[in-house]
Protein backbone atom coordinates (compact mmCIF):
# COMPACT_ATOMS: atom_id res chain seq x y z
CA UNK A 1 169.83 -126.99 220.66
CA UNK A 2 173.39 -126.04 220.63
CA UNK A 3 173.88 -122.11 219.89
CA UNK A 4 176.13 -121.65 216.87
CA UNK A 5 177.65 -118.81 215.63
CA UNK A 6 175.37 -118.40 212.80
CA UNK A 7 172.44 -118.06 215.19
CA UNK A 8 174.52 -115.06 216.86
CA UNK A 9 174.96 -113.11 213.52
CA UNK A 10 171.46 -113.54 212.54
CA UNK A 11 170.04 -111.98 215.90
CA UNK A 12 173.01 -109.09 215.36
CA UNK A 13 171.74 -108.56 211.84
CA UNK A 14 175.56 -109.07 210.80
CA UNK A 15 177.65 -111.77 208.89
CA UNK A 16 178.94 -114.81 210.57
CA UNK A 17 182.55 -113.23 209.67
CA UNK A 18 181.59 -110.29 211.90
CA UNK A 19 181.02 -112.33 214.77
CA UNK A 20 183.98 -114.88 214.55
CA UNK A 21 185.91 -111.06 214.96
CA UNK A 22 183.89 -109.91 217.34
CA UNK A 23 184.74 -112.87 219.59
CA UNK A 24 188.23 -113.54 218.95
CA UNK A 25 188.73 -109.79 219.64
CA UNK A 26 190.69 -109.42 215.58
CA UNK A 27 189.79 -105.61 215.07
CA UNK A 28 187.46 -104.25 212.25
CA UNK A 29 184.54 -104.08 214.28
CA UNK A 30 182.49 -101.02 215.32
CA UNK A 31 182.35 -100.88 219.51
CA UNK A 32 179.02 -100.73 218.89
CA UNK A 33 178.18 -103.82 216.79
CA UNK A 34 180.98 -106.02 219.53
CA UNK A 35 178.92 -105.05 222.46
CA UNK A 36 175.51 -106.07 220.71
CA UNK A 37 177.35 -109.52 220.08
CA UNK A 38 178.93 -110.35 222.80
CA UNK A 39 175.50 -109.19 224.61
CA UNK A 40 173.79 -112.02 222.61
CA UNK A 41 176.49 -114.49 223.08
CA UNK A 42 176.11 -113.98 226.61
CA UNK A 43 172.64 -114.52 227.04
CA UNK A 44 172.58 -117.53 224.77
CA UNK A 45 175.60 -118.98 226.73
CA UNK A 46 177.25 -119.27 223.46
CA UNK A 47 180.35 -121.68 223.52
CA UNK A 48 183.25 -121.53 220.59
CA UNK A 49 182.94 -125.29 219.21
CA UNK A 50 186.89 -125.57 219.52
CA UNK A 51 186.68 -128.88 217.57
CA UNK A 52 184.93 -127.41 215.04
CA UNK A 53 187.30 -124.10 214.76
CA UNK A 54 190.53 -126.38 214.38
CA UNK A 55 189.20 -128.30 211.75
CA UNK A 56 188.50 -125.14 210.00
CA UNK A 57 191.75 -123.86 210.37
CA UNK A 58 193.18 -127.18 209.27
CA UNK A 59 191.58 -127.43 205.93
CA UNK A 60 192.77 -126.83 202.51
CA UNK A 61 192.43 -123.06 200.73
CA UNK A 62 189.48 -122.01 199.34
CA UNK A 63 189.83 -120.13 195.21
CA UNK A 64 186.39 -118.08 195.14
CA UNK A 65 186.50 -116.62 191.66
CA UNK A 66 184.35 -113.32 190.65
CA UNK A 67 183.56 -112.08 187.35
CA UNK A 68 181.78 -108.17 187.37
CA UNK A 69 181.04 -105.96 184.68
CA UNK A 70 183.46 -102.95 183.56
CA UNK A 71 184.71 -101.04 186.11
CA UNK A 72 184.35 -98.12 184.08
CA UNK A 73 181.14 -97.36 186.02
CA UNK A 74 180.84 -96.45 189.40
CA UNK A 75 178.62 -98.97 190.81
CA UNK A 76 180.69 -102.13 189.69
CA UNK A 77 183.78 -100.56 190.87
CA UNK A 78 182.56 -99.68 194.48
CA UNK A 79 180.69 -103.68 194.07
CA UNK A 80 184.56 -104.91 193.92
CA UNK A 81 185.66 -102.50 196.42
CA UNK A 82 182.29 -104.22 198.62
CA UNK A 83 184.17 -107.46 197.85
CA UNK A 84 187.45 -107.05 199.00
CA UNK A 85 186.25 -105.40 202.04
CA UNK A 86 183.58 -108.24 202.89
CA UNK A 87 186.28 -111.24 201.81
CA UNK A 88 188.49 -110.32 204.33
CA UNK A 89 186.37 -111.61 207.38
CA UNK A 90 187.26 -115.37 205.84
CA UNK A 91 190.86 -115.09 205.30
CA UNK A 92 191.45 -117.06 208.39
CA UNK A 93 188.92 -119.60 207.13
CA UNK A 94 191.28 -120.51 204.04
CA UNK A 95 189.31 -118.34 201.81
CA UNK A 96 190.43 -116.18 198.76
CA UNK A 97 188.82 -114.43 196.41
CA UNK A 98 189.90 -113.62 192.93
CA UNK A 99 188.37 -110.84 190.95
CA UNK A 100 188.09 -110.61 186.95
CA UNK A 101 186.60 -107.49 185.71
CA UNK A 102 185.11 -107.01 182.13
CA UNK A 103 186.66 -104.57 179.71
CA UNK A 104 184.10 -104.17 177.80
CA UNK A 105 180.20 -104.82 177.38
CA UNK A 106 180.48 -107.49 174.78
CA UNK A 107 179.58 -110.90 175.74
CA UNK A 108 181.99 -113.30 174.18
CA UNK A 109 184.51 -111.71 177.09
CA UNK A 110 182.23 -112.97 179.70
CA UNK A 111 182.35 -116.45 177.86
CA UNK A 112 186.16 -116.21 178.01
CA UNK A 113 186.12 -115.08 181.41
CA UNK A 114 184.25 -117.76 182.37
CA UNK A 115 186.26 -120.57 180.47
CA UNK A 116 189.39 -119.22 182.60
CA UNK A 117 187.36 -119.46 185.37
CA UNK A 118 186.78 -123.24 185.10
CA UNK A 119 190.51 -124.02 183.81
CA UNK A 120 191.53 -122.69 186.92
CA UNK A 121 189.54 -124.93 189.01
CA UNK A 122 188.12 -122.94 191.75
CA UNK A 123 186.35 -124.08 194.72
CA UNK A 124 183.30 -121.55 194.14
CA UNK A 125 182.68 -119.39 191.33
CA UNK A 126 180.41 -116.13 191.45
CA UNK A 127 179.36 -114.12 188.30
CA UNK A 128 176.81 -110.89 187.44
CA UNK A 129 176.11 -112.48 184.20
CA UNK A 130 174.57 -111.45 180.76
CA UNK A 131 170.81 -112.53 179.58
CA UNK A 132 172.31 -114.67 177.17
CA UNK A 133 171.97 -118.09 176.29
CA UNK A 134 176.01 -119.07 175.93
CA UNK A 135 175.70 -117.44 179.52
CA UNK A 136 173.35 -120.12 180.17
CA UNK A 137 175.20 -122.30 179.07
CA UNK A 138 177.98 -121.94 180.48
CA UNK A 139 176.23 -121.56 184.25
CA UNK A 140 174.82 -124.99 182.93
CA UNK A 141 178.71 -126.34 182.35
CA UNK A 142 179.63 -125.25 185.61
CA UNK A 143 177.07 -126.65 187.54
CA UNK A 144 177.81 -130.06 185.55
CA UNK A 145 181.29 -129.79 187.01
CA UNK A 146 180.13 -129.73 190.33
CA UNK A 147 181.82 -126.30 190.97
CA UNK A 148 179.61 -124.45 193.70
CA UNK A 149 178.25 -121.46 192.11
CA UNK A 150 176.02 -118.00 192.43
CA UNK A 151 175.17 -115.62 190.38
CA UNK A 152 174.80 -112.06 191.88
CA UNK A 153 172.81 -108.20 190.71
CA UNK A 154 172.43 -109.04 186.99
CA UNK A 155 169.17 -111.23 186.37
CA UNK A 156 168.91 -113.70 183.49
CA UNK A 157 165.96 -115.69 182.02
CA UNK A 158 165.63 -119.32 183.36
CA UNK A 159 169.04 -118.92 185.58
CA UNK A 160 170.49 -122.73 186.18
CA UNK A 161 172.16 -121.04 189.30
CA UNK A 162 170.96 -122.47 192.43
CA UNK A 163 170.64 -119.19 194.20
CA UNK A 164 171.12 -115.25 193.02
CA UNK A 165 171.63 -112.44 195.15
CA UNK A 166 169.85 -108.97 194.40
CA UNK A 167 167.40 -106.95 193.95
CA UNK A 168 164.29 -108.03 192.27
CA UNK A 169 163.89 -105.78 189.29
CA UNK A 170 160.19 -106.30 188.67
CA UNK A 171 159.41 -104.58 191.86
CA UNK A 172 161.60 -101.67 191.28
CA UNK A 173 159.55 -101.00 188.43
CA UNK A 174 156.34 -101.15 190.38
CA UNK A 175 158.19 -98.91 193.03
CA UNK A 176 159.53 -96.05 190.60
CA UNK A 177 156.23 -96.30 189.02
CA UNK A 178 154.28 -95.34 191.86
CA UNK A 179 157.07 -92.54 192.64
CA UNK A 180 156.34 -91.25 188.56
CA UNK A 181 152.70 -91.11 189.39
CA UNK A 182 152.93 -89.13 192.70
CA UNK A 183 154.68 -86.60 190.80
CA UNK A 184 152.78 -86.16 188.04
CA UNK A 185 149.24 -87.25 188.77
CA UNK A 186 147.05 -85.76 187.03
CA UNK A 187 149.28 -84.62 183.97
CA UNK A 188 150.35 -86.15 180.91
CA UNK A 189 153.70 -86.33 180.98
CA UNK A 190 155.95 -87.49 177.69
CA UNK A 191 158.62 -90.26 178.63
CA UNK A 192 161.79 -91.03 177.17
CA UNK A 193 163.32 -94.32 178.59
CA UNK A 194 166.59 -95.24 178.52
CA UNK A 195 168.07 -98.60 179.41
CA UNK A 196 171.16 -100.59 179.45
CA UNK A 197 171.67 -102.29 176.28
CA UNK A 198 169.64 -106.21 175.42
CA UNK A 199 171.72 -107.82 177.81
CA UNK A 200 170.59 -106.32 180.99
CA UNK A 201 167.59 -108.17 181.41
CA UNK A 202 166.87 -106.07 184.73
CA UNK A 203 166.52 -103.04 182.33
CA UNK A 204 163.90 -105.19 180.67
CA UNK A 205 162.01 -106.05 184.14
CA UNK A 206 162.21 -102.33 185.13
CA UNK A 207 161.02 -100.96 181.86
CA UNK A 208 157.92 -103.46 181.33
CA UNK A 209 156.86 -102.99 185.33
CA UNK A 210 157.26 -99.49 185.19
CA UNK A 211 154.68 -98.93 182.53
CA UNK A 212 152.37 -101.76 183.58
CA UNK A 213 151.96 -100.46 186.86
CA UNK A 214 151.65 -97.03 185.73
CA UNK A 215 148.53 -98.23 183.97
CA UNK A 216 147.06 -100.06 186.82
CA UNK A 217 147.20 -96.29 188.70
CA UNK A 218 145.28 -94.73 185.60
CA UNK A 219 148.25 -92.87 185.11
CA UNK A 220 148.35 -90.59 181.55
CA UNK A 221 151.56 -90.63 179.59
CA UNK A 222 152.86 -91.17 175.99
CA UNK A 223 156.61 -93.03 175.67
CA UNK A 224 158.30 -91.02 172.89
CA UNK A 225 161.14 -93.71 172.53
CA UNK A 226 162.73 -96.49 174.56
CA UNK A 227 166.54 -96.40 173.99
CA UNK A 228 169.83 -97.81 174.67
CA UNK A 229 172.72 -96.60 177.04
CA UNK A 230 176.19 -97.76 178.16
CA UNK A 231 177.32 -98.33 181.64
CA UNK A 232 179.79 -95.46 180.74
CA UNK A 233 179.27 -91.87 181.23
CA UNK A 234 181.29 -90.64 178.10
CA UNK A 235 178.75 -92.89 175.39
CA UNK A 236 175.72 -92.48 177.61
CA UNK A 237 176.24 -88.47 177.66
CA UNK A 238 176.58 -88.78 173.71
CA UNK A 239 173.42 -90.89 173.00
CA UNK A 240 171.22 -89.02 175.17
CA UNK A 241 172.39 -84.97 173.87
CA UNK A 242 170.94 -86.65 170.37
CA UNK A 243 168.00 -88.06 172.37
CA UNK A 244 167.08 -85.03 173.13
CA UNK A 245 167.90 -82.87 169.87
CA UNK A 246 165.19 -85.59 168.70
CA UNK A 247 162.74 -85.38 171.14
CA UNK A 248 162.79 -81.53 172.16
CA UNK A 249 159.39 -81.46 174.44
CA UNK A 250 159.96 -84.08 176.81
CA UNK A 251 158.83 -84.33 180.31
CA UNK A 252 160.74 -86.85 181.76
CA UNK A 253 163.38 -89.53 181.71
CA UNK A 254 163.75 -92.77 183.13
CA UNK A 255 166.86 -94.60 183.41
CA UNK A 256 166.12 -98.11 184.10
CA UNK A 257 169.83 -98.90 183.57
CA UNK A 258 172.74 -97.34 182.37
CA UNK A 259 174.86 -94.34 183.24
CA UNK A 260 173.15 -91.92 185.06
CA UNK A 261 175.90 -89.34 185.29
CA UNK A 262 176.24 -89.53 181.42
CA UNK A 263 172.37 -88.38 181.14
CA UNK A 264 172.60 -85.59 183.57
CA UNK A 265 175.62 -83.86 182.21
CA UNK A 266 173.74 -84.18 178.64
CA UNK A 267 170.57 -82.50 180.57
CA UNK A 268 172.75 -79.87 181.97
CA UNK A 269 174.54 -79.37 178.90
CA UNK A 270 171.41 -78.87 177.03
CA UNK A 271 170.18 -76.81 179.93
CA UNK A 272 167.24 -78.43 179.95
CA UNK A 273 167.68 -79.90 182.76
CA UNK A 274 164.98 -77.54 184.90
CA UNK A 275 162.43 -78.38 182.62
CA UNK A 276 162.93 -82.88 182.41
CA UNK A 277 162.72 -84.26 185.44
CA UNK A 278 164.75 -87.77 185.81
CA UNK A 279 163.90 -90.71 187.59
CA UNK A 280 167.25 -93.31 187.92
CA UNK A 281 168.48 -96.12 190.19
CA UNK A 282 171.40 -95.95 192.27
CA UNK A 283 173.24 -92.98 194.33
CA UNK A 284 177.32 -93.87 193.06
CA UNK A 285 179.74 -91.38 191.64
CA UNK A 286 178.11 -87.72 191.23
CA UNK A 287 174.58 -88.66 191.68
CA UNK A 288 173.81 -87.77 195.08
CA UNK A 289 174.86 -84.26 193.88
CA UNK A 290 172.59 -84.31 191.18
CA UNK A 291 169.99 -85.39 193.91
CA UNK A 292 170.73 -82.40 195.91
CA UNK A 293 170.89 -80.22 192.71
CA UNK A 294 166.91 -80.95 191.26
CA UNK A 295 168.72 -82.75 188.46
CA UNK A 296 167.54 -86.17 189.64
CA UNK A 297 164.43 -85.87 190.73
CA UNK A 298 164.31 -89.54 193.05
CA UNK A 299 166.40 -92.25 192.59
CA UNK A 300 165.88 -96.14 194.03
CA UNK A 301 169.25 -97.54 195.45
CA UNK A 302 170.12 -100.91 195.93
CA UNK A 303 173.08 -101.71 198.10
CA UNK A 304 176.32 -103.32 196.32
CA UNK A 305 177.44 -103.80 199.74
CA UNK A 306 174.47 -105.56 200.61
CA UNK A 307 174.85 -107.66 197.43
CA UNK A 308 179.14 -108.38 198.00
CA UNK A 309 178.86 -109.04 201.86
CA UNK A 310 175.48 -111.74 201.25
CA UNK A 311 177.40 -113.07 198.67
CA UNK A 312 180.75 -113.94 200.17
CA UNK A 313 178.31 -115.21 203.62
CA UNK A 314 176.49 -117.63 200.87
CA UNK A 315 180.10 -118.66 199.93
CA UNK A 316 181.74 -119.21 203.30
CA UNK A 317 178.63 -121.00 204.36
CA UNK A 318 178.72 -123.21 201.65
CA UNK A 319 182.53 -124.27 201.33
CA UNK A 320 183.51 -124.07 205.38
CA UNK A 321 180.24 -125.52 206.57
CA UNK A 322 178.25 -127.34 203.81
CA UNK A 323 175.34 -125.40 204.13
CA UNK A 324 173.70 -125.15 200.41
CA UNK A 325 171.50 -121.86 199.47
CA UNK A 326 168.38 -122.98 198.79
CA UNK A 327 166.37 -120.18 197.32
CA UNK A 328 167.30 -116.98 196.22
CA UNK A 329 168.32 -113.88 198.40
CA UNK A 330 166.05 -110.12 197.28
CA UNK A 331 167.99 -107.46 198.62
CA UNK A 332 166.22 -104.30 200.13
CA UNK A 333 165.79 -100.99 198.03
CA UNK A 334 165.59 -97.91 199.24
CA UNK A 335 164.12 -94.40 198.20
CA UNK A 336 166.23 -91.71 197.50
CA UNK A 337 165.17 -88.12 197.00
CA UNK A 338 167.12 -84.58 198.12
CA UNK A 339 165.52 -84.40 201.19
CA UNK A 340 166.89 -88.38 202.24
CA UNK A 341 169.93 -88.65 204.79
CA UNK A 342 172.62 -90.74 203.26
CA UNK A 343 171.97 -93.97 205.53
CA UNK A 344 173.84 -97.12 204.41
CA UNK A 345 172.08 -100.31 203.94
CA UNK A 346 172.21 -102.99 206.05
C-alpha cells in the first residue's frame, strides 16, 4: 500500500496541510510537530507523489464560501479568526476562502446570504445554519446544484448536508448534567435556564438532555423559567437583570446558549453573583476570568479551532482529492472549572 500524505497527518494527529509544510520546509510549523512528521515519514518511507503534486498545482482555483453568525460575539469571531488561520495551509492548493458574517440574528439574512452564495458559484460552500425550514431548504437547493457542501457548530433538524462538523449537543447536556448534580447532590436547587433564541436548535438539545439526565441521577430541582438570550452581551445583560428582579431566590443558572458575559455582568451587577452559581459553555472573551473569579462555576468548551481546521481538511479533501465525507465529524468537549490549565484542543 502506497503511504500517502493523509496517512502521515493522521498518525501526527495534524491536518494534511500541516504536513505538506512540514515537508516542503514552508514555515508555520512548531519544531516540535516537524520532527514528529518527518519521524513518521521516515519510518513509513514516505515518497512525495510528484505526479500527483503537479497536477495539484496545475488545477483551476478553488471559491470555498463561509457563512457564520454575528461577529458580535466572541466565539464566532475567534471561529473566523480559526478560519483564516486554518485556510492558509491550502493556498498553494488553489484554495480560497470567502467569509460572510451575519449582522444580525434574523433568518431571512441567512437566506440572502445564502442566495449570494449560490449566484456566485463557488466550488464548496460551508454554513452554521439556523433550525429552520427555508434553511432546509435552501441546503436542499444547494445540494440539487451539485455544489459540495457542509454545514458546521449549529445543528438543525433533518440536515440534507452530507456531513456536519461539531459538537454533539445532546451529550453536552448529559455532561453538564452530571457536573449540576455533583454540585448539588443532595439539595434542591431552583434553575433558571437561559438559551439562545428558537433557532439554535443546540440550545434545544442541551436544555431537554440536561434535565432528562438530571432525572435519571434522582436529582431534586424545580425550573423557575426557561428563557431567551442573544448572542450579544449588551441584550443578554438586559434580559437576565429582569430575570432575576423576577425570580429573586434562585440557585442557579444554566446557559445552554447565548452570551455568557452578558449574564455574569447582570449577576455581578445585582451582586448576587456569590449566592447563583452558573453553569455555561465555552471559555471566549471574559469568561475564563469569570472562571477564575467563582462567577462561573464550570463551563464545557468546545473548540472553534477544532471545528474551522476539520472543516477546511473536509474541504481540501473533497475538492483537491475527491474524497467525499461520509458521516459526520463530533468534536471533543472539554471540562472547564478554575482549577483547569488553559490547554488548547487538538
Amino acid at each position: 500500500m502506497r503511504v500517502t500524505a493523509q496517512m502521515i497527518a493522521d498518525l501526527a494527529g495534524v491536518s494534511r496541510g500541516t504536513v505538506d509544510r512540514a515537508l516542503h520546509n514552508r514555515g508555520q510549523v512548531s519544531p516540535e510537530v516537524k520532527d514528529r512528521i518527518l519521524r513518521i515519514a521516515e519510518e513509513l518511507n514516505y515518497r512525495p507523489n510528484k505526479i500527483a503534486s503537479a497536477l495539484v498545482k496545475s488545477r483551476r482555483k478553488f471559491l470555498v464560501k463561509l457563512i457564520i453568525h454575528n461577529l458580535s460575539s466572541n466565539y464566532w469571531n475567534e471561529l473566523k479568526s480559526y478560519f483564516l488561520y486554518f485556510s492558509k495551509e491550502y493556498i498553494d492548493f488553489g484554495i480560497r476562502l470567502e467569509i460572510f458574517a451575519l449582522k444580525t440574528d434574523e433568518p431571512q439574512e441567512m437566506i440572502v446570504a445564502i442566495d449570494e452564495c449560490i449566484n456566485s458559484k463557488p466550488d464548496y460552500i460551508i454554513i452554521a445554519p439556523f433550525n429552520l425550514e427555508e434553511v432546509r431548504n435552501k441546503i436542499k437547493e444547494i445540494i440539487s446544484k451539485n455544489i459540495p457542501l457542509l454545514t458546521i457548530d449549529t445543528v438543525i433538524e433533518n440536515n440534507p448536508s452530507p456531513c456536519h462538523i461539531g459538537t454533539a449537543p445532546s451529550e453536552d447536556g448529559k455532561v453538564m448534567a452530571g457536573i449540576f448534580n455533583l454540585v448539588y447532590q443532595e439539595d434542591n436547587p431552583k434553575v433558571l435556564i437561559l438559551f439562545r433564541y428558537q433557532h439554535h436548535r443546540s440550545s434545544y438539545y442541551r436544555s431537554k438532555f440536561f434535565i432528562k439526565e438530571l432525572k435519571e441521577l434522582n436529582q431534586n430541582f424545580l425550573i423557575v423559567e426557561e428563557a431567551s438570550i442573544t448572542g450579544l452581551p449588551q441584550s443578554s445583560y438586559y434580559k437576565t437583570r429582569k430575570l432575576l428582579e423576577k425570580h429573586k431566590d434562585l440557585d442557579a443558572i444554566y446557559v445552554a446558549s447565548g452570551n455568557t458575559e452578558g449574564v455574569c455582568n447582570a449577576l455581578i451587577d445585582s451582586k448576587l453573583h456569590k449566592n447563583i452559581r452558573l453553569f455555561a459553555y465555552d471559555i471566549t472573551g471574559k469568561l475564563r476570568h469569570y472562571l477564575d473569579e467563582n462567577i462561573v462555576t464550570a463551563t464545557l468548551c468546545g473548540s472553534n479551532r477544532i471545528i474551522a481546521e476539520k472543516a477546511m481538511e473536509t474541504v481540501a479533501n473533497e475538492l483537491i482529492q475527491g474524497i467525499k465525507p461520509h458521516s459526520d465529524i463530533i468534536t471533543p468537549n472539554i471540562i472547564k472549572l478554575k482549577q483547569s490549565a488553559d490547554i488548547e484542543l487538538f
